[in-house]
N, C-alpha and C. Protein backbone atom coordinates (compact mmCIF):
# COMPACT_ATOMS: atom_id res chain seq x y z
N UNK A 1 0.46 -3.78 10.04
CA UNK A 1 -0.89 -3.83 10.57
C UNK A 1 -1.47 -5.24 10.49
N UNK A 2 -1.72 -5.79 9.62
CA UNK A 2 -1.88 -6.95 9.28
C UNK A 2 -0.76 -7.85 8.43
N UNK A 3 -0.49 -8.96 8.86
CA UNK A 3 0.29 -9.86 8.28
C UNK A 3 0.14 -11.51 9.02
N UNK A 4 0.94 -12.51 7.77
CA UNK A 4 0.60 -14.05 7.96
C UNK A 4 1.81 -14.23 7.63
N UNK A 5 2.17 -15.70 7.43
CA UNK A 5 3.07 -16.76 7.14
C UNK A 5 3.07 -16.89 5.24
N UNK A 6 1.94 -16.77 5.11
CA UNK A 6 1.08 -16.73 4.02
C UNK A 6 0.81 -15.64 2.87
N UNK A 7 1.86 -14.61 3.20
CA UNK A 7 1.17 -13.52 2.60
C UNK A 7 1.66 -13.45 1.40
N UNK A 8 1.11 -13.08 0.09
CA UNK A 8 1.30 -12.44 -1.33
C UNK A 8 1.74 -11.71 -1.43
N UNK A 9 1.66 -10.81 -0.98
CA UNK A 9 1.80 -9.13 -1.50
C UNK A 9 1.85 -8.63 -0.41
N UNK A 10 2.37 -7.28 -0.62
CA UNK A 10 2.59 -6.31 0.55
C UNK A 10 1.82 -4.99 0.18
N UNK A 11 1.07 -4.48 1.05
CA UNK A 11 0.00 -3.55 0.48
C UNK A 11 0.29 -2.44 1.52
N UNK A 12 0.62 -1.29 1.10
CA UNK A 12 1.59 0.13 1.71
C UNK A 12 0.37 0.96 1.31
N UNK A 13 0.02 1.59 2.14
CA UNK A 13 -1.04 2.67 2.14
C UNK A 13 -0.92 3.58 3.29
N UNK A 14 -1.53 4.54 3.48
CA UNK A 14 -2.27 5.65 4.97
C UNK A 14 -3.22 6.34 4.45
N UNK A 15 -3.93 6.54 5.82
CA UNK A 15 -4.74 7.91 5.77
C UNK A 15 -6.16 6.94 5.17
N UNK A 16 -6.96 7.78 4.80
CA UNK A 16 -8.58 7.49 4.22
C UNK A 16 -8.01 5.69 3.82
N UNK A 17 -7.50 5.84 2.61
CA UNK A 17 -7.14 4.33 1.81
C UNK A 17 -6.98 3.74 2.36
N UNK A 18 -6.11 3.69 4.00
CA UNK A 18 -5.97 2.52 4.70
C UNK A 18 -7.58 1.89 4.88
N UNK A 19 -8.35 2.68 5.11
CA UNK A 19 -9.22 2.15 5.72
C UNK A 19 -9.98 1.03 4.69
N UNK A 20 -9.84 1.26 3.63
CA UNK A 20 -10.37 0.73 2.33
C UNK A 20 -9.65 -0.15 2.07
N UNK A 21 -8.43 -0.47 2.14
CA UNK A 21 -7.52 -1.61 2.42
C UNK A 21 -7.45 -2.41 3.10
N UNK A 22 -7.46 -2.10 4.44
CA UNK A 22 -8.48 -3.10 5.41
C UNK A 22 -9.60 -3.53 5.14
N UNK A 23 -10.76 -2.68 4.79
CA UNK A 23 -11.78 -4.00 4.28
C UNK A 23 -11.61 -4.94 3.14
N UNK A 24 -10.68 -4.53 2.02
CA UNK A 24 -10.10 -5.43 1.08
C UNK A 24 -9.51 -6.43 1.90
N UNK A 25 -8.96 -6.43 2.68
CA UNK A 25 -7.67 -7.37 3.58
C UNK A 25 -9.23 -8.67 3.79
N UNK A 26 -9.85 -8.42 4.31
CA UNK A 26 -11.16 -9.06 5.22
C UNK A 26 -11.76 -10.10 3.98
N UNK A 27 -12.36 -9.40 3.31
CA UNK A 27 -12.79 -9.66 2.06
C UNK A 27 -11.80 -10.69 1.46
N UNK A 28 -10.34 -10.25 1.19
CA UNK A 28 -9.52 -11.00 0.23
C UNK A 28 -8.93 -12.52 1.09
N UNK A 29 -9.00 -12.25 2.82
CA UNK A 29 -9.00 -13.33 3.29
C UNK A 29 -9.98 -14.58 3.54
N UNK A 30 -11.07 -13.82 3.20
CA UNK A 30 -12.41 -15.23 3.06
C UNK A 30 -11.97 -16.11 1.71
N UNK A 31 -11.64 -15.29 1.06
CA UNK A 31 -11.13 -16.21 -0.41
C UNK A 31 -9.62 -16.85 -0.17
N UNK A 32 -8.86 -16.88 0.36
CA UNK A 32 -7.41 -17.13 1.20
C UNK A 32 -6.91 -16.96 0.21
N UNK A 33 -6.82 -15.55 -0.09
CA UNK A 33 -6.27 -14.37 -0.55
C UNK A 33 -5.06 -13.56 0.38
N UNK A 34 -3.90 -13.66 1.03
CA UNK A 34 -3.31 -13.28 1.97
C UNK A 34 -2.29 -12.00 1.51
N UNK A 35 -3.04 -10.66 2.36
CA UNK A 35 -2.09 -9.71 2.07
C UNK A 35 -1.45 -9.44 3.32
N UNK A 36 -0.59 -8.70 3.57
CA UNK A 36 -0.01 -8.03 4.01
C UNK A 36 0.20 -6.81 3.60
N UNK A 37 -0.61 -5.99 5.12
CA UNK A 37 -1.05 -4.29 5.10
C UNK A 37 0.27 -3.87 6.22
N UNK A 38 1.04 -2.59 5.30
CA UNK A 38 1.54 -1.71 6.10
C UNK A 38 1.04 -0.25 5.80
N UNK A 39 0.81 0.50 7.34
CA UNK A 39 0.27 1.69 7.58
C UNK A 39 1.20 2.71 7.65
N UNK A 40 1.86 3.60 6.63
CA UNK A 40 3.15 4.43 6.63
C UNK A 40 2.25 5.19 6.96
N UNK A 41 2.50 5.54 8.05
CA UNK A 41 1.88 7.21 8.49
C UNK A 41 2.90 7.93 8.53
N UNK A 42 4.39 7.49 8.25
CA UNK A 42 5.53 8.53 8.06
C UNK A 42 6.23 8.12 7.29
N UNK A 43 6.41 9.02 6.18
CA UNK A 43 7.39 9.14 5.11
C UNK A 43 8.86 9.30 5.37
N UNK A 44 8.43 10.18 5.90
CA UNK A 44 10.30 10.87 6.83
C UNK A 44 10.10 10.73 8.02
N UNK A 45 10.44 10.27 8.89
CA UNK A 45 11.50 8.77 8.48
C UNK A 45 10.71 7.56 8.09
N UNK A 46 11.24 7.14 7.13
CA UNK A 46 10.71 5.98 6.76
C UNK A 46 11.30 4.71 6.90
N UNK A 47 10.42 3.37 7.60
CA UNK A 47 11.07 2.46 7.79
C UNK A 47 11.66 1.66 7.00
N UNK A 48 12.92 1.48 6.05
CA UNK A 48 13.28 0.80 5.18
C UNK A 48 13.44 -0.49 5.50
N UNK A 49 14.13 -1.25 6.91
CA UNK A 49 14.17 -2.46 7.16
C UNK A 49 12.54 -3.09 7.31
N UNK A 50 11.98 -2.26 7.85
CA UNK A 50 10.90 -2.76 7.73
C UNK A 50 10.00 -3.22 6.19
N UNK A 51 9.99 -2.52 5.55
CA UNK A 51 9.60 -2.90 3.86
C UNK A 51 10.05 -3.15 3.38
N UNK A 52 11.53 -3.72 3.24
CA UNK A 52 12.68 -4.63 2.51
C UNK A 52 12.33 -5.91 3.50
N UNK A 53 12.16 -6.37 5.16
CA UNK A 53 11.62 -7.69 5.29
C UNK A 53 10.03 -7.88 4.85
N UNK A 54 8.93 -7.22 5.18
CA UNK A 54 8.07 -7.46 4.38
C UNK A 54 7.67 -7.92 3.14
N UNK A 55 8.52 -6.59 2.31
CA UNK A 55 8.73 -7.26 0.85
C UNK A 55 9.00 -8.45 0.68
N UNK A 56 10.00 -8.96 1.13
CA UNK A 56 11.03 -10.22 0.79
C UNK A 56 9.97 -11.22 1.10
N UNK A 57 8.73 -11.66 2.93
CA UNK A 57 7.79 -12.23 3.06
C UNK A 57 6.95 -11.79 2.42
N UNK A 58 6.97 -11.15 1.12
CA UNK A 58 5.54 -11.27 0.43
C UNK A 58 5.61 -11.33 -0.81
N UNK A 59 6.63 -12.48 -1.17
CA UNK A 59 6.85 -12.68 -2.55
C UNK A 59 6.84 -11.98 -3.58
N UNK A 60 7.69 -10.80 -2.75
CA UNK A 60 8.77 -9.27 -4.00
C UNK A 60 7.48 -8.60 -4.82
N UNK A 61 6.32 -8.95 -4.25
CA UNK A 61 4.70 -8.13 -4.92
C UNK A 61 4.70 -6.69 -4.12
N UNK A 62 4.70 -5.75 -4.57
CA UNK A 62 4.12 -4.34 -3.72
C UNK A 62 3.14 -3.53 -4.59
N UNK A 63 2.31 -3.54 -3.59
CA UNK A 63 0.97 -2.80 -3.99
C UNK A 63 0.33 -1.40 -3.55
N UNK A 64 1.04 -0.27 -3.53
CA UNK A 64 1.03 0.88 -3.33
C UNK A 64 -0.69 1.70 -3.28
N UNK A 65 -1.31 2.11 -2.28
CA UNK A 65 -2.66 2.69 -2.39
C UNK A 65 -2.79 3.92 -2.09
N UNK A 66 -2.52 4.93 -2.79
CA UNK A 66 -2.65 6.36 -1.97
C UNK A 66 -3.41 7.33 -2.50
N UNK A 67 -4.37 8.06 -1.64
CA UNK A 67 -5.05 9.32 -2.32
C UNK A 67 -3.93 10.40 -2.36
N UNK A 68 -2.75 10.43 -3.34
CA UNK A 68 -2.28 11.67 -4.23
C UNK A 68 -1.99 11.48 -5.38
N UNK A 69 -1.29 12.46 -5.69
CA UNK A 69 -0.68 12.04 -7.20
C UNK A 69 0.14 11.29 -7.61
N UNK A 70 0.23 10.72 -8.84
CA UNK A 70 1.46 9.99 -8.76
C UNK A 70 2.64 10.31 -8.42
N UNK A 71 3.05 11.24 -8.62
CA UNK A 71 4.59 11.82 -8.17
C UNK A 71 4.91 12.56 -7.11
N UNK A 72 5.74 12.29 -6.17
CA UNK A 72 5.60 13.33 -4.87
C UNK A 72 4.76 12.37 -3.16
N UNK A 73 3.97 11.35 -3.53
CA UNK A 73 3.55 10.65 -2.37
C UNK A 73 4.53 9.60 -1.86
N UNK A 74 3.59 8.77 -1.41
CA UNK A 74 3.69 7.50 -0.68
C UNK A 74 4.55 6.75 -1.93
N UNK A 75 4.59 6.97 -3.26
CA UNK A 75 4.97 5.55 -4.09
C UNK A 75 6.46 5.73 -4.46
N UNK A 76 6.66 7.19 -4.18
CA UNK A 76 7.81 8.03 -4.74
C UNK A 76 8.94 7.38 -3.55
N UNK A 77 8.69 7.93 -1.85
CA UNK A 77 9.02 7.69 -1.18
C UNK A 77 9.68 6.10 -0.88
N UNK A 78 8.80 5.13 -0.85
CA UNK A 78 8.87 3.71 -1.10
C UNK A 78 9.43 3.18 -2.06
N UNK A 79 9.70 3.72 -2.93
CA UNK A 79 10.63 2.80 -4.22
C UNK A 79 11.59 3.79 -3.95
N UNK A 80 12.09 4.90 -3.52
CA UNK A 80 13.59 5.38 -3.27
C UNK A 80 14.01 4.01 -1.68
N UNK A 81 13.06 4.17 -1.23
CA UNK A 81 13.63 3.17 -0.19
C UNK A 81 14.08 1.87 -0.76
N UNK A 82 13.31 1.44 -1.19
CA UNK A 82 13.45 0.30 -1.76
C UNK A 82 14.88 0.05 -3.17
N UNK A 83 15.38 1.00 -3.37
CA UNK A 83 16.60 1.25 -4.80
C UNK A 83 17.34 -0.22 -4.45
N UNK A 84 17.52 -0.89 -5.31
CA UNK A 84 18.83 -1.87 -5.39
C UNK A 84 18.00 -3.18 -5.08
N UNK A 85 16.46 -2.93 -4.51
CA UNK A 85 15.88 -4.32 -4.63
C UNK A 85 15.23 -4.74 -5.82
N UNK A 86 14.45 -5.86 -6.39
CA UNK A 86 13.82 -6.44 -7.43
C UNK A 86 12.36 -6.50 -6.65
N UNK A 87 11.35 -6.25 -7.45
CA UNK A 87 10.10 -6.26 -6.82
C UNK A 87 8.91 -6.06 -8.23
N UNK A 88 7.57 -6.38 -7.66
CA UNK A 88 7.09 -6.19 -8.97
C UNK A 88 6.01 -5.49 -8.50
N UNK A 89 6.19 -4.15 -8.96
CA UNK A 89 4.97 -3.30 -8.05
C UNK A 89 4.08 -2.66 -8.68
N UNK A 90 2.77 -2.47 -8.33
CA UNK A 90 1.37 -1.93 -8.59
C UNK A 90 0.97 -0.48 -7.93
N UNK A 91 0.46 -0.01 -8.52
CA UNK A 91 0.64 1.40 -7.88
C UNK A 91 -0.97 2.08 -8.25
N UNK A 92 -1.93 2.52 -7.20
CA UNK A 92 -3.19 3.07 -7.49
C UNK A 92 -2.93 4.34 -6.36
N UNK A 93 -3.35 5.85 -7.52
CA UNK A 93 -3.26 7.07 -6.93
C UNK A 93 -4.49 7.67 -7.48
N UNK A 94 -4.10 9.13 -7.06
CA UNK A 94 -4.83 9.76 -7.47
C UNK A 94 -4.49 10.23 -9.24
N UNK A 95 -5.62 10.31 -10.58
CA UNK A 95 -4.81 10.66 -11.38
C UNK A 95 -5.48 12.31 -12.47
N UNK A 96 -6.57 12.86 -11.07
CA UNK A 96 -7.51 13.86 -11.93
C UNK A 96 -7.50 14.96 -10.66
N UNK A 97 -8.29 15.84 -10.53
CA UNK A 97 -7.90 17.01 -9.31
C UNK A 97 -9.38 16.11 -9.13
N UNK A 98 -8.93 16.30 -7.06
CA UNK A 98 -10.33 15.99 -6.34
C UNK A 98 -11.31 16.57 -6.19
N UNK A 99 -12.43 15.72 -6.01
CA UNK A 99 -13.69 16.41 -5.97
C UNK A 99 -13.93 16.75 -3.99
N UNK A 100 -14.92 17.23 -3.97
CA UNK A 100 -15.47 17.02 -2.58
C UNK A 100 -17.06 16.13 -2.92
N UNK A 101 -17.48 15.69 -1.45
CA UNK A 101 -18.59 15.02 -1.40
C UNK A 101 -18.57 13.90 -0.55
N UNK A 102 -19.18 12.66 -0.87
CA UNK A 102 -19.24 12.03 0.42
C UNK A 102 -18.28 10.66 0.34
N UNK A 103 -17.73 10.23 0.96
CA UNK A 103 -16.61 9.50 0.70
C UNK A 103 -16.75 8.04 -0.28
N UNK A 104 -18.18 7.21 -0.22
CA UNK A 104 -18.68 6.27 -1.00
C UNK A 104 -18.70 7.17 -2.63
N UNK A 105 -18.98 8.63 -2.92
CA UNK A 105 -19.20 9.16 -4.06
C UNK A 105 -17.57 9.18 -4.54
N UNK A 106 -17.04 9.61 -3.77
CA UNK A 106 -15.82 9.99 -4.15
C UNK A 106 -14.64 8.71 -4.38
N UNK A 107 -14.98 7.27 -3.54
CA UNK A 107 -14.26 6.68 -3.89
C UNK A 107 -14.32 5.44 -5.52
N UNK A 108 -15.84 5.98 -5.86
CA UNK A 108 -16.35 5.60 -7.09
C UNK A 108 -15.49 6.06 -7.69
């Protein structure tokens, strides 16, 4: 979705979080802060060449963003893809059962 010449990190998200990742992206580039956003909207199949070159242009950082649990999402999926590479990765999920309400309440 977004990417530079420049980038740090590689930031793997979908769904609601993307969108919250993108305004981080905006934000973190006024400070020349350079991420690189990929939008997995599919797990199965998942693009492995694609996030093994990413990775590699974003100095082996991965930064995982997903509303589920830790086990079973987006982070599970992505580091089986990823097996046999070196990387140093960050991972923000869900870690309590969700509430309902309005999305500024909920992402507090």
């Amino acid at each position: 979705m977004k990417h530079s010449e420049h980038d740090q990190v590689l930031v793997v998200s979908a769904g609601v979080t993307l969108y919250e990742v993108v305004k981080a992206y905006e934000k973190l580039k006024q400070k020349n802060i350079h991420i690189r956003i990929i939008d997995i909207f599919s797990i199965n199949p998942i693009d492995k060449d694609e996030l093994i070159k990413s990775l590699n242009e974003s100095k082996n950082k991965l930064f995982i963003i997903e509303d589920y649990f830790e086990r079973g999402g987006i982070c599970d999926r992505v580091v089986r893809a990823l097996a046999g590479h070196s990387y140093k990765l960050y991972h923000r999920c869900v870690d309590k059962l969700p509430i309902s309400g309005k999305p500024e309440h909920i992402y507090k």
